[in-house]
N, C-alpha and C. Protein backbone atom coordinates (compact mmCIF):
# COMPACT_ATOMS: atom_id res chain seq x y z
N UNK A 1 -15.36 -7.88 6.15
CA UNK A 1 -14.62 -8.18 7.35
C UNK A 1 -13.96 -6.90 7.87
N UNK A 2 -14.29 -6.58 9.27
CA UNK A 2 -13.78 -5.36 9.72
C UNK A 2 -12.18 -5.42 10.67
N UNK A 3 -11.57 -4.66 10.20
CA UNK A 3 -10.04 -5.27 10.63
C UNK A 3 -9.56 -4.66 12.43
N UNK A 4 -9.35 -5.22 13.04
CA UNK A 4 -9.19 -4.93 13.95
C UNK A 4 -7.37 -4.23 14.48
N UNK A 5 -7.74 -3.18 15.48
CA UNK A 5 -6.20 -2.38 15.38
C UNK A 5 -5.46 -3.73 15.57
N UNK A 6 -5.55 -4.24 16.15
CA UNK A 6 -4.40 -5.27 16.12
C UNK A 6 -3.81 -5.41 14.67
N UNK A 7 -5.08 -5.83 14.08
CA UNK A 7 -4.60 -6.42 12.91
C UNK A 7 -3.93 -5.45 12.26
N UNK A 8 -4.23 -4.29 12.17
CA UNK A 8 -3.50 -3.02 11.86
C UNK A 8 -2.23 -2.74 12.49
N UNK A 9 -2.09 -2.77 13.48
CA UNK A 9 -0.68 -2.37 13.85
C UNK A 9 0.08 -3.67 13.30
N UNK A 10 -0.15 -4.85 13.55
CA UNK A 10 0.73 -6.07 13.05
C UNK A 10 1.49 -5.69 11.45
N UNK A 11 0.20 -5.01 10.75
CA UNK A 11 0.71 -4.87 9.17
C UNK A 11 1.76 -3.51 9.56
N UNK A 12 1.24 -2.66 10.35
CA UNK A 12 2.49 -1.66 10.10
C UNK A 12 3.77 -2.40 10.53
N UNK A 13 3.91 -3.15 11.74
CA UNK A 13 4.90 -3.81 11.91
C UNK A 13 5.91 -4.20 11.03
N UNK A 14 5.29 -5.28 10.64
CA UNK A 14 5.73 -5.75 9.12
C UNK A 14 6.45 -4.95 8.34
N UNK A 15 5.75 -4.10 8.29
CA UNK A 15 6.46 -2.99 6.85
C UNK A 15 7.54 -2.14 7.38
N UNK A 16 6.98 -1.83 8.56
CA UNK A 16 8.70 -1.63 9.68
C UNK A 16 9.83 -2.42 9.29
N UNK A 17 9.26 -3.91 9.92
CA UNK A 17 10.43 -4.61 9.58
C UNK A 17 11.39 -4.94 8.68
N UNK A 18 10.53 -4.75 7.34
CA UNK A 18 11.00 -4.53 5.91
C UNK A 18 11.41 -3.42 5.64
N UNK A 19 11.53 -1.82 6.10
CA UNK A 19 12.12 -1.07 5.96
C UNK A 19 13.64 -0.68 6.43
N UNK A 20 13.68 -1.78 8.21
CA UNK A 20 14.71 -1.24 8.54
C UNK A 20 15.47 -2.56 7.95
N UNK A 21 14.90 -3.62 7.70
CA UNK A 21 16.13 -4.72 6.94
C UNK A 21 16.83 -4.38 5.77
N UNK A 22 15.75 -3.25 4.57
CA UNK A 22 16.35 -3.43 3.48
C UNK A 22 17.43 -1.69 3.63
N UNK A 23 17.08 -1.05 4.65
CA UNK A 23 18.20 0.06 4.86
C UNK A 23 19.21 -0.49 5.76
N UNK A 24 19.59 -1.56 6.40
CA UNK A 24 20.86 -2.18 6.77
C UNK A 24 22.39 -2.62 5.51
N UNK A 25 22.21 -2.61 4.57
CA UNK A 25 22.62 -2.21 3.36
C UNK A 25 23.27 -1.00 2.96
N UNK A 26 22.39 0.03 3.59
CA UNK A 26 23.17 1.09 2.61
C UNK A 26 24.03 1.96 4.08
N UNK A 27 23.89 1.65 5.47
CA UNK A 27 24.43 2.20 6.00
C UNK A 27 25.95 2.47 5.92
N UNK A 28 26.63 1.73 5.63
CA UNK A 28 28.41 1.73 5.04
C UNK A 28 28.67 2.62 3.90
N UNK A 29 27.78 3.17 3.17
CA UNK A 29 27.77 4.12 2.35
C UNK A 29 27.64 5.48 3.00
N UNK A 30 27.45 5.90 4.34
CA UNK A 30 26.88 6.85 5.16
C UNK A 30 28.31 7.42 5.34
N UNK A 31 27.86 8.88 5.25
CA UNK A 31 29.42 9.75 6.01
C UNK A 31 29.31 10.21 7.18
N UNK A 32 29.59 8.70 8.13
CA UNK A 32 29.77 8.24 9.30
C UNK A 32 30.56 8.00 9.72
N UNK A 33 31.43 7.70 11.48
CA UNK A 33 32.27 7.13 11.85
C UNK A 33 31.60 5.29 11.78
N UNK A 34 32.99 4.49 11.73
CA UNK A 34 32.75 3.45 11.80
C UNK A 34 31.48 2.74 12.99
N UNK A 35 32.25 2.94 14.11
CA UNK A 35 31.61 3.00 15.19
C UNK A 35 30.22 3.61 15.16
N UNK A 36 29.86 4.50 14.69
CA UNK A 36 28.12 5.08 14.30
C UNK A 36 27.39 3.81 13.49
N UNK A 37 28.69 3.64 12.34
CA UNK A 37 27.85 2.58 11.43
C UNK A 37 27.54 1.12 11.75
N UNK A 38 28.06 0.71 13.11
CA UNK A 38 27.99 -0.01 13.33
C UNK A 38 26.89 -0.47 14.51
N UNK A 39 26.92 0.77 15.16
CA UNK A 39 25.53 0.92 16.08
C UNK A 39 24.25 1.56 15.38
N UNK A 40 24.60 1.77 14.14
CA UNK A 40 23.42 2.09 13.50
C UNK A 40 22.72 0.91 12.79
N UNK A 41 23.30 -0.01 12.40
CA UNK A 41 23.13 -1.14 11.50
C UNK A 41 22.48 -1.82 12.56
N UNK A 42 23.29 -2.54 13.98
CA UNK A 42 22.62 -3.08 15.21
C UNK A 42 21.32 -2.29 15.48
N UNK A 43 21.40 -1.44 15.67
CA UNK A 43 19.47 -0.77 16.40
C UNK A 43 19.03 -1.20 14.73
N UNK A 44 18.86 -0.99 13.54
CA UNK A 44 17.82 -1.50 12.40
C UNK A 44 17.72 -2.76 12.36
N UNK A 45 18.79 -3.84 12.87
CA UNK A 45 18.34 -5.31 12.81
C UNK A 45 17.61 -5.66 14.17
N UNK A 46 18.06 -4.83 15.05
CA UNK A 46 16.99 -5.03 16.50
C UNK A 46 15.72 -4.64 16.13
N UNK A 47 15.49 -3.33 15.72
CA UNK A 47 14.30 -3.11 15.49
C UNK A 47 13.58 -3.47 13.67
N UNK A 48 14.15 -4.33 13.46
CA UNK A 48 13.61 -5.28 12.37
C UNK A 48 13.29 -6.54 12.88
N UNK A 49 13.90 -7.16 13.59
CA UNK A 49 13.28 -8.54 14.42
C UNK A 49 12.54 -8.32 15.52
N UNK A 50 12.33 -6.93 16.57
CA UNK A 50 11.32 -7.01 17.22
C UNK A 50 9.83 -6.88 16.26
N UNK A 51 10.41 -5.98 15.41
CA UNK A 51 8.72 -6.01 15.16
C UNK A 51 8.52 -6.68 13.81
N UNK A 52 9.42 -8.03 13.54
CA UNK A 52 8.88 -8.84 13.01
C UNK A 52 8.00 -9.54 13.61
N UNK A 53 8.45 -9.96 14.68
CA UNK A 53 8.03 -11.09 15.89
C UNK A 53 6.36 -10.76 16.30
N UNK A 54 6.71 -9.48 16.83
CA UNK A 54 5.65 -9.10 17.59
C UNK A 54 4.32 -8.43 16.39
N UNK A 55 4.56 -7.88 15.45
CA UNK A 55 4.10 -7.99 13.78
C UNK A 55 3.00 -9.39 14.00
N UNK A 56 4.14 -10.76 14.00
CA UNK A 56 3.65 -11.99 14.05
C UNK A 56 2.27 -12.44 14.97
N UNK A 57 3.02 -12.00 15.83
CA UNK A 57 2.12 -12.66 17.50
C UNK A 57 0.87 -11.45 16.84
N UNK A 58 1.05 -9.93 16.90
CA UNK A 58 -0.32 -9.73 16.89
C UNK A 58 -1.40 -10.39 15.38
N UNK A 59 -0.94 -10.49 14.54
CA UNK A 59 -1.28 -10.61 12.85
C UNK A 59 -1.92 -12.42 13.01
N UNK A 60 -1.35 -12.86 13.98
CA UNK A 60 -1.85 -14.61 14.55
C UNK A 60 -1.24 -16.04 14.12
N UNK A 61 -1.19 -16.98 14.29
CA UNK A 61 -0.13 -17.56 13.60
C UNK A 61 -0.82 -18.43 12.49
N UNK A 62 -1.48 -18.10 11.67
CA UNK A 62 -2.36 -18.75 10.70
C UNK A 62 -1.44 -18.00 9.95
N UNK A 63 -1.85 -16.56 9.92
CA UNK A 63 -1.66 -15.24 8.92
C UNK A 63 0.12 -15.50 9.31
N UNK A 64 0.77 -15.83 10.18
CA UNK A 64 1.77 -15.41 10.15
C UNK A 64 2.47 -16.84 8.64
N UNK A 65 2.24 -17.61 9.42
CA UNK A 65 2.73 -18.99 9.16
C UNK A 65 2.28 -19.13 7.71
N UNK A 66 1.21 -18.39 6.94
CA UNK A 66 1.24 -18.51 5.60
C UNK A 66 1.76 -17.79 4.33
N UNK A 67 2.36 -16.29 5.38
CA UNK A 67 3.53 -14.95 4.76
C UNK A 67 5.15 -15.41 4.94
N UNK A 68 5.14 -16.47 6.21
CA UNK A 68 6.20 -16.97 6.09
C UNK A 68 6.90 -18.27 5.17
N UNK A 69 5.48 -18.78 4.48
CA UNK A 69 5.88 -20.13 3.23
C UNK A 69 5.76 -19.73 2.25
N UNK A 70 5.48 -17.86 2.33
CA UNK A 70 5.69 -17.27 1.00
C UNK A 70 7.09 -17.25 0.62
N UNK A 71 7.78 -16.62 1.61
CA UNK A 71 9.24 -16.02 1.66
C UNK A 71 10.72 -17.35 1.55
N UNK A 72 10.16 -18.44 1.78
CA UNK A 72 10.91 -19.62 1.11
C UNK A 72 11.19 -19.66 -0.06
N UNK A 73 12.71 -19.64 -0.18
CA UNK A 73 13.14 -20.00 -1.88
C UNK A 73 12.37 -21.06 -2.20
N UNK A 74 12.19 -22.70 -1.11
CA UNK A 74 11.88 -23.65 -1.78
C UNK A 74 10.45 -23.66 -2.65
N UNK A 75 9.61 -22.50 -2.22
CA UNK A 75 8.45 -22.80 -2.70
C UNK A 75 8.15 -21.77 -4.32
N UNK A 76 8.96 -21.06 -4.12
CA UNK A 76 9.03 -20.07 -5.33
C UNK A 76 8.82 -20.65 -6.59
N UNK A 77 9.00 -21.65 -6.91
CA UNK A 77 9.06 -22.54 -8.56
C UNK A 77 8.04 -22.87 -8.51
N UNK A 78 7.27 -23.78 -7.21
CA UNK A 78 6.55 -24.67 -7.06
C UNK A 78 5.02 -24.55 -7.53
N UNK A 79 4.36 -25.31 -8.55
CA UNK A 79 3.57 -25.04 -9.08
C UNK A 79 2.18 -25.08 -7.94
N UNK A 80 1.26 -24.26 -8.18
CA UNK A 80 0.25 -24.38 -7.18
C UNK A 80 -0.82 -25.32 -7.09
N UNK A 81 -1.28 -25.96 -6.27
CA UNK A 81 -2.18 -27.08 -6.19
C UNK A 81 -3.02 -26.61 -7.28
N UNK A 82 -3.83 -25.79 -7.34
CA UNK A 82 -5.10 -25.71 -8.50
C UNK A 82 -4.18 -25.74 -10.03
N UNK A 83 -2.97 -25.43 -10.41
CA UNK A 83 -2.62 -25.09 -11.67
C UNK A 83 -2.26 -26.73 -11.91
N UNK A 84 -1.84 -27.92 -12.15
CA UNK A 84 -2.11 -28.61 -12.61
C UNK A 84 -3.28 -29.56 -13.28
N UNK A 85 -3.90 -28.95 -12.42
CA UNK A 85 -6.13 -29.75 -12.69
C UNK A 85 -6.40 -28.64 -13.66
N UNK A 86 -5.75 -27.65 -14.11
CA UNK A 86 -6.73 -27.04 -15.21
C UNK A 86 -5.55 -27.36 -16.37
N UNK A 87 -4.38 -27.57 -16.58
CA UNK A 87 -3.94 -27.34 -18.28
C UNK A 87 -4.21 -28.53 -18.32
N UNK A 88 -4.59 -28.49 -19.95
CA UNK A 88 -5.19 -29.75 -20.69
C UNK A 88 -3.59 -30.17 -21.30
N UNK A 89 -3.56 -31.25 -21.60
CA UNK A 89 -2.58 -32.23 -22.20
C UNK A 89 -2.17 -32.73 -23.67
């Protein structure tokens, strides 16, 4: 299967988005004025939800909608349809 730029830029997206969410964290540690740290934190969550979104829309909503029932606590435990039909009893 040959991947199309779309599909390519969507994944860089993504990993955008995950970069500037998990550096919203350490900005308060920065030897910054308040005011910097605070417009610095705002532009990484702006530009973590645009290009989650748009990540989404290009990547399609099959692909999106099945990275997003990854990221649910509720499903994290949850055993997977095929793993009960194979352990024996």
């Amino acid at each position: 299967m040959q991947k199309t730029w779309k599909f390519k830029l969507g994944i860089v997206l993504l990993i955008v988005c995950v970069i500037a969410f998990l550096s919203i964290p350490a900005v308060p540690f920065l030897a910054l004025e308040n005011s910097t740290k605070i417009t610095l934190s705002t532009v990484f969550f702006v530009i973590g939800e645009i290009s989650f979104w748009v990540g989404g829309i290009l990547l399609g909503k099959e692909l999106f909608t099945k990275y997003k029932s990854y990221m649910n606590p509720k499903n994290w435990f949850k055993p997977k349809s095929g793993d009960l039909d194979n352990k024996s009893i």
